[in-house]
PDB file of N, CA and C in Angstrom:
ATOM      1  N   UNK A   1       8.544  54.145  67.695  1.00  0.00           N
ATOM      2  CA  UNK A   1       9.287  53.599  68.795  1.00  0.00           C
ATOM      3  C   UNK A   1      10.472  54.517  69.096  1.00  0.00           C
ATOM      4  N   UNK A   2      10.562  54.725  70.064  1.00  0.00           N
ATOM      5  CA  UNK A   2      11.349  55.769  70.825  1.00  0.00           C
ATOM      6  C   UNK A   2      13.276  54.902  71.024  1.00  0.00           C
ATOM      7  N   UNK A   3      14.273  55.066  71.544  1.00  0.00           N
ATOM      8  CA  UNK A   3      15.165  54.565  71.284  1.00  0.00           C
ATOM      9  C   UNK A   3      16.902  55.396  71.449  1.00  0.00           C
ATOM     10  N   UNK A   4      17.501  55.118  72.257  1.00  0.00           N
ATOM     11  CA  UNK A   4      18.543  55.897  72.949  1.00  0.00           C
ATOM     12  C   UNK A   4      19.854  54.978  72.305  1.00  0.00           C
ATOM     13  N   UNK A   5      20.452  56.321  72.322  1.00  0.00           N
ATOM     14  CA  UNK A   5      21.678  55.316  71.815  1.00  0.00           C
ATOM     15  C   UNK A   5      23.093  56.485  72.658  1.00  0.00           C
ATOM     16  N   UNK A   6      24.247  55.320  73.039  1.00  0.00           N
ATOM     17  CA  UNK A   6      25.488  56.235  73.775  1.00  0.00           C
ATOM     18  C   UNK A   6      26.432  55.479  73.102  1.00  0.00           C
ATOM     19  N   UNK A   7      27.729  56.123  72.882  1.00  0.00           N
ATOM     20  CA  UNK A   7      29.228  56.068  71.992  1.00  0.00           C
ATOM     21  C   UNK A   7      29.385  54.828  73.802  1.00  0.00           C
ATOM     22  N   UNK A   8      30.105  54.056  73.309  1.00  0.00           N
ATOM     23  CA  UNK A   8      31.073  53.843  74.768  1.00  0.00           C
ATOM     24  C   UNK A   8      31.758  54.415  75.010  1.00  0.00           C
ATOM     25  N   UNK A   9      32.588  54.828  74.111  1.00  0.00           N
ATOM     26  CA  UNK A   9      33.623  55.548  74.410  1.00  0.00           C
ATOM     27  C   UNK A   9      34.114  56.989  73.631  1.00  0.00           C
ATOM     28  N   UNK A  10      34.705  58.076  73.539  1.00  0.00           N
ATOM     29  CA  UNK A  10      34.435  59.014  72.607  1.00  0.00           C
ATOM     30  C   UNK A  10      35.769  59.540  72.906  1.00  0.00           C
ATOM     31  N   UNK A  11      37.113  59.680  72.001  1.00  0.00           N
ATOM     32  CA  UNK A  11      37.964  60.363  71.827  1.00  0.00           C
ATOM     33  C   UNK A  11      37.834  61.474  71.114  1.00  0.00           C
ATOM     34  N   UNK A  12      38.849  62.690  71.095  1.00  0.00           N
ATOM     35  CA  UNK A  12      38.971  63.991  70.473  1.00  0.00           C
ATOM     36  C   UNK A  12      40.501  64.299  70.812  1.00  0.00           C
ATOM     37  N   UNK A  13      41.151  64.492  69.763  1.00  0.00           N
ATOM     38  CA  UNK A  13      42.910  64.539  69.789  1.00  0.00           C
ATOM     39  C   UNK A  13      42.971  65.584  68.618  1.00  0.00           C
ATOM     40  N   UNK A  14      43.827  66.590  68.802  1.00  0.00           N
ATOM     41  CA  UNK A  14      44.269  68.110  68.059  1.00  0.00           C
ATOM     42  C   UNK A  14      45.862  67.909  68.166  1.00  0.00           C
ATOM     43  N   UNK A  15      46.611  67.848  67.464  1.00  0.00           N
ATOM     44  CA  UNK A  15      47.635  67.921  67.445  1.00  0.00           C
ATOM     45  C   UNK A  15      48.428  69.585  66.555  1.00  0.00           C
ATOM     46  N   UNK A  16      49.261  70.223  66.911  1.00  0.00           N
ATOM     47  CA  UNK A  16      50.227  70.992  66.292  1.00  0.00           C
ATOM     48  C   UNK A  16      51.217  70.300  66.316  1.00  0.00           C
ATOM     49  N   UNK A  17      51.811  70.091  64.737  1.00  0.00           N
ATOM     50  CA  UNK A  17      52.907  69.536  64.251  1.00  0.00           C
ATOM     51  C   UNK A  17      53.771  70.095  63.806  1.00  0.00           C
ATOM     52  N   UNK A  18      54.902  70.226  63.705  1.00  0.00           N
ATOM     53  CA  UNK A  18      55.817  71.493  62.819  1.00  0.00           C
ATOM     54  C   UNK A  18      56.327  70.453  61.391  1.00  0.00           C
ATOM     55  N   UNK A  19      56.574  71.215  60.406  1.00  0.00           N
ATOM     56  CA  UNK A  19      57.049  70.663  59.016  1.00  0.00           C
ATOM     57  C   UNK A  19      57.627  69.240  59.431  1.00  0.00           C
ATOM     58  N   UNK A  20      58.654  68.780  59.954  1.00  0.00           N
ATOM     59  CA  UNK A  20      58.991  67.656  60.364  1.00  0.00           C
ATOM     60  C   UNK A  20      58.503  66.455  61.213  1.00  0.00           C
ATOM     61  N   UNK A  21      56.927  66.866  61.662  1.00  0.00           N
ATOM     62  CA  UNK A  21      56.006  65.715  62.204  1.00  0.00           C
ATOM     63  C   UNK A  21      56.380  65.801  63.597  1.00  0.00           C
ATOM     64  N   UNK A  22      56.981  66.860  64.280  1.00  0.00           N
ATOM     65  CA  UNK A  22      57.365  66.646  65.409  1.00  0.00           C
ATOM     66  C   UNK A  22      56.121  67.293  66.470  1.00  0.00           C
ATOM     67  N   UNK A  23      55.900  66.747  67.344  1.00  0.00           N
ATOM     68  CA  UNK A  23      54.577  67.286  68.052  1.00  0.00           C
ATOM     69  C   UNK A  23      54.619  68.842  69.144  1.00  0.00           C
ATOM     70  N   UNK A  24      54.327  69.756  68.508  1.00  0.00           N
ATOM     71  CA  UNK A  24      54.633  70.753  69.176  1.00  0.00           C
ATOM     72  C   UNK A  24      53.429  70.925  70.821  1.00  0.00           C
ATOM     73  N   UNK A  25      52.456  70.596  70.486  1.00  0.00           N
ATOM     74  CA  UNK A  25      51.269  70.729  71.286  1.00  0.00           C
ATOM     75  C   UNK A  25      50.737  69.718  71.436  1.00  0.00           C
ATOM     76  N   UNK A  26      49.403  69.149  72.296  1.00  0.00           N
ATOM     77  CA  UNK A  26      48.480  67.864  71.805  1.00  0.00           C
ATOM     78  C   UNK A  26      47.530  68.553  72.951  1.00  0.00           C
ATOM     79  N   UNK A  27      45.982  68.115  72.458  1.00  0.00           N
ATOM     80  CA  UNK A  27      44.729  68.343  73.552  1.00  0.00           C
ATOM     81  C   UNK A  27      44.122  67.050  73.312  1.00  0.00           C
ATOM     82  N   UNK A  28      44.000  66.385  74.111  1.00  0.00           N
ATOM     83  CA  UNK A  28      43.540  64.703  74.107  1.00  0.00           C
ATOM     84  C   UNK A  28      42.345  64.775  75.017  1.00  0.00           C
ATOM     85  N   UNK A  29      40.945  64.678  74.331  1.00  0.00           N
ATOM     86  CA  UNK A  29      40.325  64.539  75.654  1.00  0.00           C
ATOM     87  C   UNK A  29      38.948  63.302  75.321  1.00  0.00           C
ATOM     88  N   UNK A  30      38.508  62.844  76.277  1.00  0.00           N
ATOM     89  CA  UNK A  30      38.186  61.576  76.554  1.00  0.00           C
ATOM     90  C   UNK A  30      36.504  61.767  76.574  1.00  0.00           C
ATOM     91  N   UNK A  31      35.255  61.140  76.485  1.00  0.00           N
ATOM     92  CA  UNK A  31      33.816  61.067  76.746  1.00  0.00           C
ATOM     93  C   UNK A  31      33.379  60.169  76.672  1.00  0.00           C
ATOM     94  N   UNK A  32      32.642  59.686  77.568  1.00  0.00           N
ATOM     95  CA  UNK A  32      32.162  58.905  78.012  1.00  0.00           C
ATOM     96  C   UNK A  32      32.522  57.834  78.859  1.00  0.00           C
ATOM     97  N   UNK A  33      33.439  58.111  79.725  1.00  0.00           N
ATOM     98  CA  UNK A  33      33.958  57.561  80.149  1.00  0.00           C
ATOM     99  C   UNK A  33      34.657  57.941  81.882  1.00  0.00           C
ATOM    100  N   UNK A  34      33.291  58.821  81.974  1.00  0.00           N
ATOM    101  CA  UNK A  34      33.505  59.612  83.216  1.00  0.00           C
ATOM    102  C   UNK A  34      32.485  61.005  83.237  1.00  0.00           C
ATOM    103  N   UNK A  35      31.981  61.346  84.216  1.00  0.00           N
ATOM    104  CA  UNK A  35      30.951  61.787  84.517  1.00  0.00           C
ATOM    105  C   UNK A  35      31.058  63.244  83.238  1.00  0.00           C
ATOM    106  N   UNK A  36      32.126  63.610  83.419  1.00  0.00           N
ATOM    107  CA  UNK A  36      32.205  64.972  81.996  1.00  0.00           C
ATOM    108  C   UNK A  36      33.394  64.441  81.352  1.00  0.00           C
ATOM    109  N   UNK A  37      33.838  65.368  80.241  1.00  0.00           N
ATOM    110  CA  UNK A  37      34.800  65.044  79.265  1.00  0.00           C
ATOM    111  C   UNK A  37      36.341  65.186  80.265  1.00  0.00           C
ATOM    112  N   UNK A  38      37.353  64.238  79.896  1.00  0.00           N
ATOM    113  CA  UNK A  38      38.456  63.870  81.125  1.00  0.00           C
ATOM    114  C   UNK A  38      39.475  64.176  79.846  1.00  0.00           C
ATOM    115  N   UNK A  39      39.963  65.379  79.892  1.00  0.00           N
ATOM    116  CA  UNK A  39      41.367  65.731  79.275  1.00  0.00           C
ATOM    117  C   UNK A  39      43.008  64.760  79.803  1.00  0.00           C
ATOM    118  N   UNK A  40      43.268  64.053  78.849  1.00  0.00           N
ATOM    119  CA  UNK A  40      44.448  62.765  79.366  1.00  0.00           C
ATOM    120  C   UNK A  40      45.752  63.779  79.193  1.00  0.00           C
ATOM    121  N   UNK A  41      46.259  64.631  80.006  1.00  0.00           N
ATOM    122  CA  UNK A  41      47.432  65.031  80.244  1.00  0.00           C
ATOM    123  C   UNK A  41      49.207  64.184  79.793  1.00  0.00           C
ATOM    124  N   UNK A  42      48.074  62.968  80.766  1.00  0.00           N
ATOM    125  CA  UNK A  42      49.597  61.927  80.123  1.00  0.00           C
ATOM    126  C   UNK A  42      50.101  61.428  78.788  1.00  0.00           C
ATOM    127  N   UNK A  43      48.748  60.992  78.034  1.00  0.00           N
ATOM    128  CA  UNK A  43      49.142  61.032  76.456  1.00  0.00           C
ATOM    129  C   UNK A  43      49.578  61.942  75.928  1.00  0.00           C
ATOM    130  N   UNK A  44      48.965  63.068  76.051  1.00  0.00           N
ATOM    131  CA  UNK A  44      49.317  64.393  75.748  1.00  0.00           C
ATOM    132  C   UNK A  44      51.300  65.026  75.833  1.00  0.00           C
ATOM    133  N   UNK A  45      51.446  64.669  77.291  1.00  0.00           N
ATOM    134  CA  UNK A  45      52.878  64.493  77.676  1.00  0.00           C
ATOM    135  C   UNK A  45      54.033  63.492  76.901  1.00  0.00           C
ATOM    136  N   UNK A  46      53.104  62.340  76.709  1.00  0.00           N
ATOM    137  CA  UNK A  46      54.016  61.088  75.627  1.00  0.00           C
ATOM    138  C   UNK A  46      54.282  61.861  74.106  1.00  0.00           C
ATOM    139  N   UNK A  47      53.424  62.815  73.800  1.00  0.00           N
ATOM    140  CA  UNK A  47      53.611  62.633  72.485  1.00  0.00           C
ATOM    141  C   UNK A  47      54.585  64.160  72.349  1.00  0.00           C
ATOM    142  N   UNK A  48      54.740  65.141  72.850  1.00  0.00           N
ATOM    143  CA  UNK A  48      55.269  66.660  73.085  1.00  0.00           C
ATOM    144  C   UNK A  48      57.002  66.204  72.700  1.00  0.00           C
ATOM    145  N   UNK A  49      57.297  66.948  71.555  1.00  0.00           N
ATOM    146  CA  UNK A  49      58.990  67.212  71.403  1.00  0.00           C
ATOM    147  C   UNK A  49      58.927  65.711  70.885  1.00  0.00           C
ATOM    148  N   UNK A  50      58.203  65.211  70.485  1.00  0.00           N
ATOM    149  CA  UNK A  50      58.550  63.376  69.467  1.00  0.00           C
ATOM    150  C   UNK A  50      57.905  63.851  68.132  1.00  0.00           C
ATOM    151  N   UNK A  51      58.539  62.770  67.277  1.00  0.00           N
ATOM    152  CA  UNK A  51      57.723  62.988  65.662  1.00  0.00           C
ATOM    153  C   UNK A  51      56.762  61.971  66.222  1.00  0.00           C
ATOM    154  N   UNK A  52      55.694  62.172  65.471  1.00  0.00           N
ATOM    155  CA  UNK A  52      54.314  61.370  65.245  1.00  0.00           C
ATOM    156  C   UNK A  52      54.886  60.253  64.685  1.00  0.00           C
ATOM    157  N   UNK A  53      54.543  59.191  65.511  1.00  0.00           N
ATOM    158  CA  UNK A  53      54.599  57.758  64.805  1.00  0.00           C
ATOM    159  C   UNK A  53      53.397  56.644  64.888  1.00  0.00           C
ATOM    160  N   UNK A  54      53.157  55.689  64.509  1.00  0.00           N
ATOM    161  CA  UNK A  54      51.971  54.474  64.668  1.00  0.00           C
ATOM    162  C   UNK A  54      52.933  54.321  66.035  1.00  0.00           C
ATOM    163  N   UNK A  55      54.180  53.743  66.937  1.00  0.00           N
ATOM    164  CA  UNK A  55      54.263  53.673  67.908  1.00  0.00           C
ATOM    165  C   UNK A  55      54.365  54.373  69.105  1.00  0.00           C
ATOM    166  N   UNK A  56      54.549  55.901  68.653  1.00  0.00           N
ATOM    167  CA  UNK A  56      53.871  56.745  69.480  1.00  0.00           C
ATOM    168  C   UNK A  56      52.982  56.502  69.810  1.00  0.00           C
ATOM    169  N   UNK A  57      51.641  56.797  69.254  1.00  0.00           N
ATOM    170  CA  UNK A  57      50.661  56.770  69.348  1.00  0.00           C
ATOM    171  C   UNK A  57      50.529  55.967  70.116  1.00  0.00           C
ATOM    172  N   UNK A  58      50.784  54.695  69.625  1.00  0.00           N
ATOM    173  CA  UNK A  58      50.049  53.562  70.708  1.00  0.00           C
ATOM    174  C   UNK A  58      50.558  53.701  72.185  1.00  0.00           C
ATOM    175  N   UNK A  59      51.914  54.170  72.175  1.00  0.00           N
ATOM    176  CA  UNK A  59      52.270  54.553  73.588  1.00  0.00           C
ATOM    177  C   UNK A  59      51.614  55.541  74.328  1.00  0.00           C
ATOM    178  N   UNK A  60      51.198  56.566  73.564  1.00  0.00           N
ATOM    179  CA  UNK A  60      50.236  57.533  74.132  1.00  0.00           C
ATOM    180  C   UNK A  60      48.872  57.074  74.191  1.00  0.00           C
ATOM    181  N   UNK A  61      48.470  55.909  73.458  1.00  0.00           N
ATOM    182  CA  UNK A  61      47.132  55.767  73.957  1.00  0.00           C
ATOM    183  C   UNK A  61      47.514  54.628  75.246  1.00  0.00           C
ATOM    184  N   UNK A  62      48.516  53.900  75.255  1.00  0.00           N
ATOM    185  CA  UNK A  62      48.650  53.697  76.482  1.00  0.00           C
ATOM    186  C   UNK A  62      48.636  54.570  77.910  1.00  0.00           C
ATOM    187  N   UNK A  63      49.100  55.495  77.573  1.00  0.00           N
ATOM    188  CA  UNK A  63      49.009  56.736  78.492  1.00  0.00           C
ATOM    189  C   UNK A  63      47.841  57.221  79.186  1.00  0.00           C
ATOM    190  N   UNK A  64      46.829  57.442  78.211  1.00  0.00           N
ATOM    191  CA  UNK A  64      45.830  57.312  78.577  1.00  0.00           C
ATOM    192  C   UNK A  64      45.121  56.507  79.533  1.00  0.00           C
ATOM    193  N   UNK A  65      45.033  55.450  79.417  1.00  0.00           N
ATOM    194  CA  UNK A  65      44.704  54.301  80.693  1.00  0.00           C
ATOM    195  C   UNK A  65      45.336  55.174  82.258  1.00  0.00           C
ATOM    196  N   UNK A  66      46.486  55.312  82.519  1.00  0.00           N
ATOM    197  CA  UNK A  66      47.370  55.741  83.350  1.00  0.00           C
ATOM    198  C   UNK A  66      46.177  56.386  84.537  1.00  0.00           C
ATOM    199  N   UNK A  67      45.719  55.623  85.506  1.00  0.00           N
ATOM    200  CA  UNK A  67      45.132  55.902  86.788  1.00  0.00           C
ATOM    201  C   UNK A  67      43.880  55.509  86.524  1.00  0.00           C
ATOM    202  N   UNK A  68      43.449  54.880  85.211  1.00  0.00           N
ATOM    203  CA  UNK A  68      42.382  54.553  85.218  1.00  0.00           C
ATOM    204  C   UNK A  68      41.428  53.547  86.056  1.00  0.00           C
ATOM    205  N   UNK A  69      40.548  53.786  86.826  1.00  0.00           N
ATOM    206  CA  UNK A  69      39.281  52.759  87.263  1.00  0.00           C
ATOM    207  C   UNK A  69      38.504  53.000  87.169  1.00  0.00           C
ATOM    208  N   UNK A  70      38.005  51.693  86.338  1.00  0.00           N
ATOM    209  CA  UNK A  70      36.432  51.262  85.295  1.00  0.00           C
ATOM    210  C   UNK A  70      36.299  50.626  87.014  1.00  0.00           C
ATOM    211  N   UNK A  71      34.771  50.597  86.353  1.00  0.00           N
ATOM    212  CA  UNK A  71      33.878  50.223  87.519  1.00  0.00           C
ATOM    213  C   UNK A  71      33.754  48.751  87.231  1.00  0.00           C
ATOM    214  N   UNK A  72      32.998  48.063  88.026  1.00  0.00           N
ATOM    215  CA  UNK A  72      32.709  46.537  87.711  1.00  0.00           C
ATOM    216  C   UNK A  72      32.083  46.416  86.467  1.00  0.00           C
ATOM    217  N   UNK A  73      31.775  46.886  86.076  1.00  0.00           N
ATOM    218  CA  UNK A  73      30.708  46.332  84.548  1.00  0.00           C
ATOM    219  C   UNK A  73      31.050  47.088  83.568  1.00  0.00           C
ATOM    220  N   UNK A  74      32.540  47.785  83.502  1.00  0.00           N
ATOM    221  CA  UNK A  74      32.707  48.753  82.516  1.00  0.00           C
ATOM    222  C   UNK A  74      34.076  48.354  81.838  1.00  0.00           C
ATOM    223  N   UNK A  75      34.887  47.243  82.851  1.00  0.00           N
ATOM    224  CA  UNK A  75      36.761  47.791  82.452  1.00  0.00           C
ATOM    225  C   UNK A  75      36.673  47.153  81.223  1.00  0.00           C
ATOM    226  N   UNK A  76      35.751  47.200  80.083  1.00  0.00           N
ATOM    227  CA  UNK A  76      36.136  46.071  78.751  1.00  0.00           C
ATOM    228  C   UNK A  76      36.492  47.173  78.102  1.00  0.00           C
ATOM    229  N   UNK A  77      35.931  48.552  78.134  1.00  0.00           N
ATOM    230  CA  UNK A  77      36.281  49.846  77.676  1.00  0.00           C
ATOM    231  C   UNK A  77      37.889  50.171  77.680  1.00  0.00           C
ATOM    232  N   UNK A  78      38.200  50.282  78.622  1.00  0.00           N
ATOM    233  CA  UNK A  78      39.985  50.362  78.420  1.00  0.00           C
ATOM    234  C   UNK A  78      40.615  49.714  77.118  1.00  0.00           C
ATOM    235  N   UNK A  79      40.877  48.915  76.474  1.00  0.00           N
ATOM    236  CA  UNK A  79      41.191  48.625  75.650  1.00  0.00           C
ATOM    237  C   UNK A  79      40.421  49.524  74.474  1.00  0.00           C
ATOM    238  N   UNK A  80      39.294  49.413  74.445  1.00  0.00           N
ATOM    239  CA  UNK A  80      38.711  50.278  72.977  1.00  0.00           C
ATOM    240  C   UNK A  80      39.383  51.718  73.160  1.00  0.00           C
ATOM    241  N   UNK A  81      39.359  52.189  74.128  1.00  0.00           N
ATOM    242  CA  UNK A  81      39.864  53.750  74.887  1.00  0.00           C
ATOM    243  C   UNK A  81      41.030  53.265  73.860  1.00  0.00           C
ATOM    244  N   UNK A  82      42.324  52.961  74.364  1.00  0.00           N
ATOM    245  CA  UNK A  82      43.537  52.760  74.157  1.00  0.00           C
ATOM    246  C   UNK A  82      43.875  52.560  73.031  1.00  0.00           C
ATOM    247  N   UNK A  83      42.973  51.616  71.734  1.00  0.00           N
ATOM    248  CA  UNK A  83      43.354  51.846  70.540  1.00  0.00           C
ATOM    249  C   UNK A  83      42.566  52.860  69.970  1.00  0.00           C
ATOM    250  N   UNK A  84      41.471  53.492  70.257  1.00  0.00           N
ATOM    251  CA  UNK A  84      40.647  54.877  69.754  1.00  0.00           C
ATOM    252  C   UNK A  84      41.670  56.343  69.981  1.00  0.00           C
ATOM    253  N   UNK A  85      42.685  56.210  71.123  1.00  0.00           N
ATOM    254  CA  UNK A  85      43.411  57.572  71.176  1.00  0.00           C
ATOM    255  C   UNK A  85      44.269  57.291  70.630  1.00  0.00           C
ATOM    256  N   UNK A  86      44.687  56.182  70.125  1.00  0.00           N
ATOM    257  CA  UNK A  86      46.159  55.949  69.090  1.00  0.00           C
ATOM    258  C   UNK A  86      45.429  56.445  67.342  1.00  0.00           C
ATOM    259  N   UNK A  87      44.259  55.921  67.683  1.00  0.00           N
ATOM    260  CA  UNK A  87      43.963  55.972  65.898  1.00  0.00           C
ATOM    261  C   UNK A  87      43.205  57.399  65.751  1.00  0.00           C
ATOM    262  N   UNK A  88      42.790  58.531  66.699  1.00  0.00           N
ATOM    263  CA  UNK A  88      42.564  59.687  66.954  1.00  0.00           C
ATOM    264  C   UNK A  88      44.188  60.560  66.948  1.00  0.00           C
ATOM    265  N   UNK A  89      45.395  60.179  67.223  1.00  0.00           N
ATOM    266  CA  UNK A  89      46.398  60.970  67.293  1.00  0.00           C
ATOM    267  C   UNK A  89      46.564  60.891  65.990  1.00  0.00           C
ATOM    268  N   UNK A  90      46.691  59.521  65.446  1.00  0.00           N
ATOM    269  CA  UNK A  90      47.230  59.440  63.701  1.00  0.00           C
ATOM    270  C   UNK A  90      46.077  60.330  62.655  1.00  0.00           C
ATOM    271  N   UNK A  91      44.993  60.143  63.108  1.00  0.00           N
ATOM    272  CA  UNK A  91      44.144  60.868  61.948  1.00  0.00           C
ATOM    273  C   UNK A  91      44.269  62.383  61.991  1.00  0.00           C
ATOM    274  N   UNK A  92      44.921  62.594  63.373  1.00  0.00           N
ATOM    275  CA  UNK A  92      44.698  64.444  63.744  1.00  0.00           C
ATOM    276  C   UNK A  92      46.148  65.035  62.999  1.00  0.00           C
ATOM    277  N   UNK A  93      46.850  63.875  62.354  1.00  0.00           N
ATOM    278  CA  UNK A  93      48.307  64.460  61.525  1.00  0.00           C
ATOM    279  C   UNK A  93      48.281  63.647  60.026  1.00  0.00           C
ATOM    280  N   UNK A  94      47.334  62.925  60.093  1.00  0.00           N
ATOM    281  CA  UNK A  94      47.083  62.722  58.402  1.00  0.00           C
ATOM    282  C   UNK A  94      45.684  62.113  58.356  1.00  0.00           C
ATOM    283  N   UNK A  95      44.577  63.097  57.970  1.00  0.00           N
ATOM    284  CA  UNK A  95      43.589  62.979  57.893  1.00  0.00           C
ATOM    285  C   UNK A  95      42.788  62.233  56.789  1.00  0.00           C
ATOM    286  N   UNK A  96      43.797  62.223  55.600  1.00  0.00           N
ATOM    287  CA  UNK A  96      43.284  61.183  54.485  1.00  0.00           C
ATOM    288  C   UNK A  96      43.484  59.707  54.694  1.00  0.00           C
TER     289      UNK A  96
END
């Protein structure tokens, strides 16, 4: 039996940190959730010149959302989006 399977949603977050957790860089980018992979500029922007925190993060995965429209049968995704780029920023600065 044959059988397809798709992520709903698919984050990817790289962070450069300097010794003090402070975010020098970030590449945040998004799949499945738009016809190709959608690089979120704005999270990216939330987190630049801040130390990494659990409320960062969540502010930057709020960020993310920022212009978002789900289609009729899709907006339940926003929320998974929003805590997947918070818990993608924290793992990309402490991976254990």
């Amino acid at each position: 039996m044959d059988s397809l399977d798709w992520a709903l949603v698919e984050v990817a977050a790289v962070l450069d940190v300097d010794s003090e957790g402070t975010c020098r860089a970030a590449s945040i980018i998004l799949g499945a959730v738009s016809p190709v992979p959608h690089r979120v500029h704005s999270a990216e922007a939330a987190l630049l010149g801040k130390p990494v925190s659990k409320a960062l993060a969540q502010s930057a995965g709020h960020a993310a959302l920022e212009g978002a429209m789900p289609l009729s049968q899709n907006a339940y995704k926003l929320p998974i989006l929003e805590t997947l780029v918070a818990r993608a920023i924290l793992k990309s600065v402490n991976p254990a």
